[in-house]
Each structure stands twice: as structure tokens, then as C-alpha cells.
Protein backbone atom coordinates (compact mmCIF):
# COMPACT_ATOMS: atom_id res chain seq x y z
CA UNK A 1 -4.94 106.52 40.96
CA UNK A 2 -6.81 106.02 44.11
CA UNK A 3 -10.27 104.11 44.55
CA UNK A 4 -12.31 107.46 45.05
CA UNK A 5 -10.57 109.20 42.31
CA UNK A 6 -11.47 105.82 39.61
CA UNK A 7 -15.38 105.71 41.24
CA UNK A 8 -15.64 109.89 40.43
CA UNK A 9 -13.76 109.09 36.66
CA UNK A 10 -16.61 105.85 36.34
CA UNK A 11 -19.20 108.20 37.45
CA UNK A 12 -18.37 110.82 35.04
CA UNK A 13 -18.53 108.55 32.35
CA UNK A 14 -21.88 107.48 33.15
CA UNK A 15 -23.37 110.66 33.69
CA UNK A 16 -21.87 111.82 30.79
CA UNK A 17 -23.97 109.24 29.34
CA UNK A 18 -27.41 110.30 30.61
CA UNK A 19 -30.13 112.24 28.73
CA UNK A 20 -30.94 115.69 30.52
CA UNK A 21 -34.25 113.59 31.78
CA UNK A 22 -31.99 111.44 33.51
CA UNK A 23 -29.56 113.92 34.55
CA UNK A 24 -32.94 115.56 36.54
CA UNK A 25 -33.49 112.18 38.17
CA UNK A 26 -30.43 112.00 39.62
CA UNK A 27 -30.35 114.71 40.64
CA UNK A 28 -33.91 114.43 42.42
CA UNK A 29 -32.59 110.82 43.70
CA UNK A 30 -29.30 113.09 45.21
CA UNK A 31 -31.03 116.11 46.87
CA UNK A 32 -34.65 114.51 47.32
CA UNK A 33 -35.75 118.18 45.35
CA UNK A 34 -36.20 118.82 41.55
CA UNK A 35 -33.52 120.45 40.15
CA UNK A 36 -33.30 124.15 39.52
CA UNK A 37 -34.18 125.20 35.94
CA UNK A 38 -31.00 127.43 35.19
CA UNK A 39 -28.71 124.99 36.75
CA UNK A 40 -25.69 123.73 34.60
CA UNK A 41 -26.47 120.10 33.00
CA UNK A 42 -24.31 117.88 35.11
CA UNK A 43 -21.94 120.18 37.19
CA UNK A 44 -24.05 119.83 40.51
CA UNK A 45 -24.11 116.09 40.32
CA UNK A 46 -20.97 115.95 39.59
CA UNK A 47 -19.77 118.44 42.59
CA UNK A 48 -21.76 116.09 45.19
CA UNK A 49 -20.29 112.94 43.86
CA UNK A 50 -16.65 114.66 44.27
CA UNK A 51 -18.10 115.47 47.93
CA UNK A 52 -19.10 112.07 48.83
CA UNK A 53 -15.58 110.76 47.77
CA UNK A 54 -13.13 113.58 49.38
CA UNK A 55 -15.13 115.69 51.23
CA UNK A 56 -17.13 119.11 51.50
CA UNK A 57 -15.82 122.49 51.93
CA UNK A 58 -13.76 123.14 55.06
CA UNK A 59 -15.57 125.11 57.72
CA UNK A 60 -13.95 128.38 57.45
CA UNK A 61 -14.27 128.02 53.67
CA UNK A 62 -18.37 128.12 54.18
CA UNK A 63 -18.15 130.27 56.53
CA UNK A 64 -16.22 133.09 54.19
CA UNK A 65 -18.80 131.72 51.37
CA UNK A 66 -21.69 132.98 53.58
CA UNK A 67 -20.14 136.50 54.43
CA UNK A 68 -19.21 137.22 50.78
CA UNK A 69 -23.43 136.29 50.13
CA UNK A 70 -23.89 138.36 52.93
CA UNK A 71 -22.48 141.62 51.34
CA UNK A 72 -19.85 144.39 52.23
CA UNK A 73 -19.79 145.08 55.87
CA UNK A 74 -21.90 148.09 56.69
CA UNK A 75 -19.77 151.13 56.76
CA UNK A 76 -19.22 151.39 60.50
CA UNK A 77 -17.85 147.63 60.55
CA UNK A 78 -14.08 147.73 61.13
């Protein structure tokens, strides 16, 4: 197992760990913004912890993210 992959696993442990109160913190101490209210416990932390260690999306892969937001293409698109 590589060093990235055991600092995500220690991570996860920790978090797991963590009251929802401190869950929040982190998050605020991550983003430097409270977290949203519907957001899943841990899963955001836990994404951006994965992304410090390997890596964010590729570029086309955000850039296909923000088309499918975006909507259908209007019907005279090709």
C-alpha cells in the first residue's frame, strides 16, 4: 500500500471518529465556509482528502461535469 493510500485509510479512521460538530469543523477548517446543511456526514471531507493525496478531476472530466449542469443543448445545437 502506498504512503497516500495509508494517510487517506488513517484519515478515515479518524473522521470516522468525529461527532457531526466536529465533522462541521473540518470541514469549515477545509473550505474556509460552513458546511451545507443537506450535505452527506463525511463524504465531502473525505472526497478532498482523496484530492489532496491523488489528485482532482482531470480537465475534460470538469469540463463535461459543467455541460451536463449546463443542460441539453438548445435544439438548434448540432
Amino acid at each position: 500500500m502506498d504512503k497516500a493510500a495509508i494517510d487517506i485509510a488513517k484519515a478515515l479512521v479518524r473522521l470516522s471518529e468525529l461527532t457531526i460538530f466536529e465533522l462541521r469543523g473540518e470541514w469549515r477548517r477545509l473550505h474556509r465556509m460552513p458546511p451545507p446543511m443537506r450535505l452527506s456526514r463525511d463524504l465531502w471531507i473525505i472526497y478532498q482528502l482523496q484530492e489532496r493525496a491523488y489528485g482532482g478531476l482531470s480537465k475534460a472530466a470538469v469540463r463535461k461535469l459543467e455541460q451536463a449542469a449546463a443542460g441539453p443543448p438548445s435544439r438548434g445545437a448540432a
